[in-house]
Structure formats: C-alpha cells, structure tokens
C-alpha atoms as a PDB file:
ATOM      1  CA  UNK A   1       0.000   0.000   0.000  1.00  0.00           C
ATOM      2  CA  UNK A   2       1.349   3.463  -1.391  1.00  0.00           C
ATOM      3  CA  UNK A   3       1.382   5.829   2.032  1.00  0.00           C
ATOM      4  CA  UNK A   4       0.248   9.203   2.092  1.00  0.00           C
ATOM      5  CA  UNK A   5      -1.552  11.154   4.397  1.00  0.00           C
ATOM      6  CA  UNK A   6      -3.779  12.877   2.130  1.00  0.00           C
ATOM      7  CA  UNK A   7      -5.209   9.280   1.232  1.00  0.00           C
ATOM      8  CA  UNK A   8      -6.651   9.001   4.231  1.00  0.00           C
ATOM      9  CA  UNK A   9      -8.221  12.468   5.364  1.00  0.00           C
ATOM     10  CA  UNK A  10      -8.966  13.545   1.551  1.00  0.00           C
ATOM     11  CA  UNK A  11     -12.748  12.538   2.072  1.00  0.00           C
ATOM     12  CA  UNK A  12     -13.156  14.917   5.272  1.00  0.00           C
ATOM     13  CA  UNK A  13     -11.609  17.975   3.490  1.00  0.00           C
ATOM     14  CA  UNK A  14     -13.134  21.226   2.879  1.00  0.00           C
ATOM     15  CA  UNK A  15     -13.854  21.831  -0.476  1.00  0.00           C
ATOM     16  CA  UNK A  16     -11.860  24.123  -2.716  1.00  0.00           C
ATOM     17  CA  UNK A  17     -12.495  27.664  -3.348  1.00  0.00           C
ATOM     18  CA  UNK A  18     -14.187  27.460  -6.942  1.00  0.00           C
ATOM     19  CA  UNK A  19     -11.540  29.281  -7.980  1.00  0.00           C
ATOM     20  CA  UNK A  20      -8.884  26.462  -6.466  1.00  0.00           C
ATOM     21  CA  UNK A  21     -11.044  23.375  -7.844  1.00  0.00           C
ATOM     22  CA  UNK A  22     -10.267  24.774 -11.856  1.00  0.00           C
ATOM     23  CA  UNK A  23      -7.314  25.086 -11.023  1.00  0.00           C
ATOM     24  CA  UNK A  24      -6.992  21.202  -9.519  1.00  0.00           C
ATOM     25  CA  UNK A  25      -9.308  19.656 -12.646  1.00  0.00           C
ATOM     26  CA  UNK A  26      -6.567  20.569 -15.015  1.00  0.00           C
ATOM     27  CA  UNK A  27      -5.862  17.935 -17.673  1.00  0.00           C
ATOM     28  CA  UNK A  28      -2.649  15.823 -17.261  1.00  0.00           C
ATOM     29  CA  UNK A  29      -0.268  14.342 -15.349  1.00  0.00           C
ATOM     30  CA  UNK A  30       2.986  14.447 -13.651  1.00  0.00           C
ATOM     31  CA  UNK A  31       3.708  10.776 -14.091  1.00  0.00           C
ATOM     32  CA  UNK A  32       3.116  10.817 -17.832  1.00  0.00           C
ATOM     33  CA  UNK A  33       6.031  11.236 -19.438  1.00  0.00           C
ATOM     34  CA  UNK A  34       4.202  12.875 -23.168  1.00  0.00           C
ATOM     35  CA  UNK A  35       2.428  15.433 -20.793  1.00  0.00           C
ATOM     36  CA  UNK A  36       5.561  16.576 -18.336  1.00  0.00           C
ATOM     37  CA  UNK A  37       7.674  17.080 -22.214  1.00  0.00           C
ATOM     38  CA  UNK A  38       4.796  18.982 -23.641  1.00  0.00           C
ATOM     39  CA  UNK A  39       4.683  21.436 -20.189  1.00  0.00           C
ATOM     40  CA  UNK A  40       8.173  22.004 -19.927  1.00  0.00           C
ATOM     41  CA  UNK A  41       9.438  22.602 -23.188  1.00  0.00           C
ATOM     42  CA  UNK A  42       6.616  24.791 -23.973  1.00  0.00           C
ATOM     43  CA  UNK A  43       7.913  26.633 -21.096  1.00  0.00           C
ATOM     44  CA  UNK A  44      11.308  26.614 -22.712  1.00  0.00           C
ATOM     45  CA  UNK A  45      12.991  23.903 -20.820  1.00  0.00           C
ATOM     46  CA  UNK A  46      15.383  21.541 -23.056  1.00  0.00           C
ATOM     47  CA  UNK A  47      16.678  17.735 -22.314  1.00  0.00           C
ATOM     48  CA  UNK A  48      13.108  17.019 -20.324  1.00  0.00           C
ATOM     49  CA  UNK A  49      13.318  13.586 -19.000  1.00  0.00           C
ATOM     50  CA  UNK A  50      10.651  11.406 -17.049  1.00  0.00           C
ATOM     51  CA  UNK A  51      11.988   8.167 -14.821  1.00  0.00           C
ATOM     52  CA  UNK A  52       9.892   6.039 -13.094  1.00  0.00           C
ATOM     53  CA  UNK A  53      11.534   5.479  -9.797  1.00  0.00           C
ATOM     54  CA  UNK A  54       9.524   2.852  -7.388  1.00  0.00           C
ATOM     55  CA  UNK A  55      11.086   2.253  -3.594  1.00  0.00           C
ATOM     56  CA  UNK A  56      10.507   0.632  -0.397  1.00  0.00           C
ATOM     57  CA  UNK A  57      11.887   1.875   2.623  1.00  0.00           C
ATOM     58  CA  UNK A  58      11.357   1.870   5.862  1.00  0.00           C
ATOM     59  CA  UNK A  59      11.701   4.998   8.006  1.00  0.00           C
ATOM     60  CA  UNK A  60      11.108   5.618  11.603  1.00  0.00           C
ATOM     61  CA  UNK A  61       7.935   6.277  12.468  1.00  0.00           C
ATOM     62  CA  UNK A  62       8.692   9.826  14.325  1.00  0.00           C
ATOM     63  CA  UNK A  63       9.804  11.477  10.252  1.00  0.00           C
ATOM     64  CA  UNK A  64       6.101  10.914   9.358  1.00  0.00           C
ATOM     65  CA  UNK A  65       3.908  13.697   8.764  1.00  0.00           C
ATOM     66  CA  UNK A  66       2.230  14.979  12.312  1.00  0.00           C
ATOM     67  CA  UNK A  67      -1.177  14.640  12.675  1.00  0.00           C
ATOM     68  CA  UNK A  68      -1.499  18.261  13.377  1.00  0.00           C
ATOM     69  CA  UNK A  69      -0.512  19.074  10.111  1.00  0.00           C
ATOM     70  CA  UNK A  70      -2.787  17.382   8.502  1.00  0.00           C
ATOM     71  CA  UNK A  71      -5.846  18.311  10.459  1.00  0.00           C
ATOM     72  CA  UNK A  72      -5.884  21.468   9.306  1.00  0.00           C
ATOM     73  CA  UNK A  73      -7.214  19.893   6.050  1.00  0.00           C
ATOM     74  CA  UNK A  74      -9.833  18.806   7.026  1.00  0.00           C
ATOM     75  CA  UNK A  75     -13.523  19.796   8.056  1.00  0.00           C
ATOM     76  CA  UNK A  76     -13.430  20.795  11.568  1.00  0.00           C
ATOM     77  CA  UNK A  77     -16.210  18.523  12.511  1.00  0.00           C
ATOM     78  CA  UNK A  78     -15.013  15.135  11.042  1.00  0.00           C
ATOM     79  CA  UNK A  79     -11.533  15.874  12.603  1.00  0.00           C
ATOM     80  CA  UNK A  80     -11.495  13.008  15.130  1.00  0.00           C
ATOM     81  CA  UNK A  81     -13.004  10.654  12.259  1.00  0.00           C
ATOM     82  CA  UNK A  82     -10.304  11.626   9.844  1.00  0.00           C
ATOM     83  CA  UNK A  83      -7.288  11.131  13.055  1.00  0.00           C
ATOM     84  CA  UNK A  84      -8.429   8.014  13.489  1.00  0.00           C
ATOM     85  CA  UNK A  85      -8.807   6.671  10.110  1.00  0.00           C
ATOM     86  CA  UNK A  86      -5.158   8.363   9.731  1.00  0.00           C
ATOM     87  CA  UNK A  87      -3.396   6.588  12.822  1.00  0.00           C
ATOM     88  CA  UNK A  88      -5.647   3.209  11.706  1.00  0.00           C
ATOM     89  CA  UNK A  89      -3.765   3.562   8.599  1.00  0.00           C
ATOM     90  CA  UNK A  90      -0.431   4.250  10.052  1.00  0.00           C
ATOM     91  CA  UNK A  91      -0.611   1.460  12.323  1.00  0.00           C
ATOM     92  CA  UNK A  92      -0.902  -1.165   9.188  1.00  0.00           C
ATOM     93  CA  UNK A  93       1.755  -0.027   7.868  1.00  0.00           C
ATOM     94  CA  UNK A  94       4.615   0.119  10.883  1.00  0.00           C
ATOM     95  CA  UNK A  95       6.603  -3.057  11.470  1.00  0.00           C
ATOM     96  CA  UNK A  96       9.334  -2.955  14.298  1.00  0.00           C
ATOM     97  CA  UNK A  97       8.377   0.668  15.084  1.00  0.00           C
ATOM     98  CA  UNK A  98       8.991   2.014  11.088  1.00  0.00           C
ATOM     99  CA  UNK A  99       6.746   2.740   8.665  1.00  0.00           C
ATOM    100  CA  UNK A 100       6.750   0.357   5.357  1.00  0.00           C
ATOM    101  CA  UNK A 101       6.968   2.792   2.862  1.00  0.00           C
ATOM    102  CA  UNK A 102       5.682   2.054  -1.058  1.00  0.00           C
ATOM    103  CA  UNK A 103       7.123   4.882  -3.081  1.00  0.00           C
ATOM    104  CA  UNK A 104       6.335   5.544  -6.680  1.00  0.00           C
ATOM    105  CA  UNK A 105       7.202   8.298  -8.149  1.00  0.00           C
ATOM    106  CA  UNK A 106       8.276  10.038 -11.495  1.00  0.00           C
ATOM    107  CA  UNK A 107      12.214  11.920 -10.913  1.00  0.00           C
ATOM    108  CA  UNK A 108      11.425  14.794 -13.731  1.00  0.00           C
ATOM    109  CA  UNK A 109      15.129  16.321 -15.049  1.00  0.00           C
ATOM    110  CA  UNK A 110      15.089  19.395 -17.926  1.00  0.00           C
ATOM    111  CA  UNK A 111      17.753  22.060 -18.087  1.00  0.00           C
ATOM    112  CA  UNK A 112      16.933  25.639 -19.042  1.00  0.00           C
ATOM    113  CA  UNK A 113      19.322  26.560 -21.908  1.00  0.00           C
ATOM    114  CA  UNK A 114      20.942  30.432 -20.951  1.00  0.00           C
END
C-alpha cells in the first residue's frame, strides 16, 4: 500500500475555493512522461526527461507527517473521524516501530538553456 496522508483524510476535506477546484481539474499528469515534455518545453525547458523510480523503505515512524498538520485539512467537525482513520492507517503499515513505505514516483530532469 502506497502511504500518504492525504489518502486518508482527503474525504473529510473542505472543499476548494471554486476558484482552487479549476485550477486542480486541469488535464494531465505528472507521471506521464508525453504530458511533463509537452509542459516544460513549452515553457522553454530543453533535455526534459521522465523516470519512473519505485522504492521501499522503511523509516522511523517519528519522520512521518504529524497529525497536526494534517488536520488542518480537514472539516473541523469530522476531525477526530479523519485522526483516526489516519493513525488506523499508520498502524498497518509500521513493522518494528517504522513505517513500510511504497514509493512511486516520477524523478522529472530538464535544463533551461541560458
């Protein structure tokens, strides 16, 4: 399982600002590799390069995100729903006091010629 807070308290969040949620619904993705080319040499960038980079680690448990960090995300009345859910989740995932940790990610490289 991929681990990220936001997974876990992104159903009691406060909806965006209308102007925030067109901004959000844009088409595309960081992890395609046609879309990230398109964006960033259209911005001028040269030598654009996309690699798929997928880890597992294990960190200790204390350099996850706080809770109180995330709670101001969400909806001030769900807040001890979403803390639990988020601590439920955290719990599946720590073995021998570190978290399990499923990276994927996209490392994006383009230079800016002078």
């Amino acid at each position: 399982m991929v681990w990220h807070p936001a997974y876990v308290v992104r159903k009691y969040m406060v909806p965006p600002e209308q102007g925030d949620a067109d901004m959000m619904e844009r088409v595309g993705s960081w992890g395609d590799p046609a879309f990230v080319t398109e964006t960033l040499t259209s911005a001028g960038f040269d030598d654009v390069g996309v690699k798929k980079c997928d880890l597992d680690v294990a960190v200790p448990a204390e350099a996850d995100i706080p809770a109180s960090l995330l709670i101001g995300m969400v909806d001030a009345a769900q807040r001890d729903a979403a803390l639990a859910d988020w601590r439920r989740q955290r719990e599946s995932l720590t073995r021998d006091g570190k978290l399990q940790l499923d990276l994927r990610m996209h490392l994006i490289t383009a230079r800016r010629p002078n």
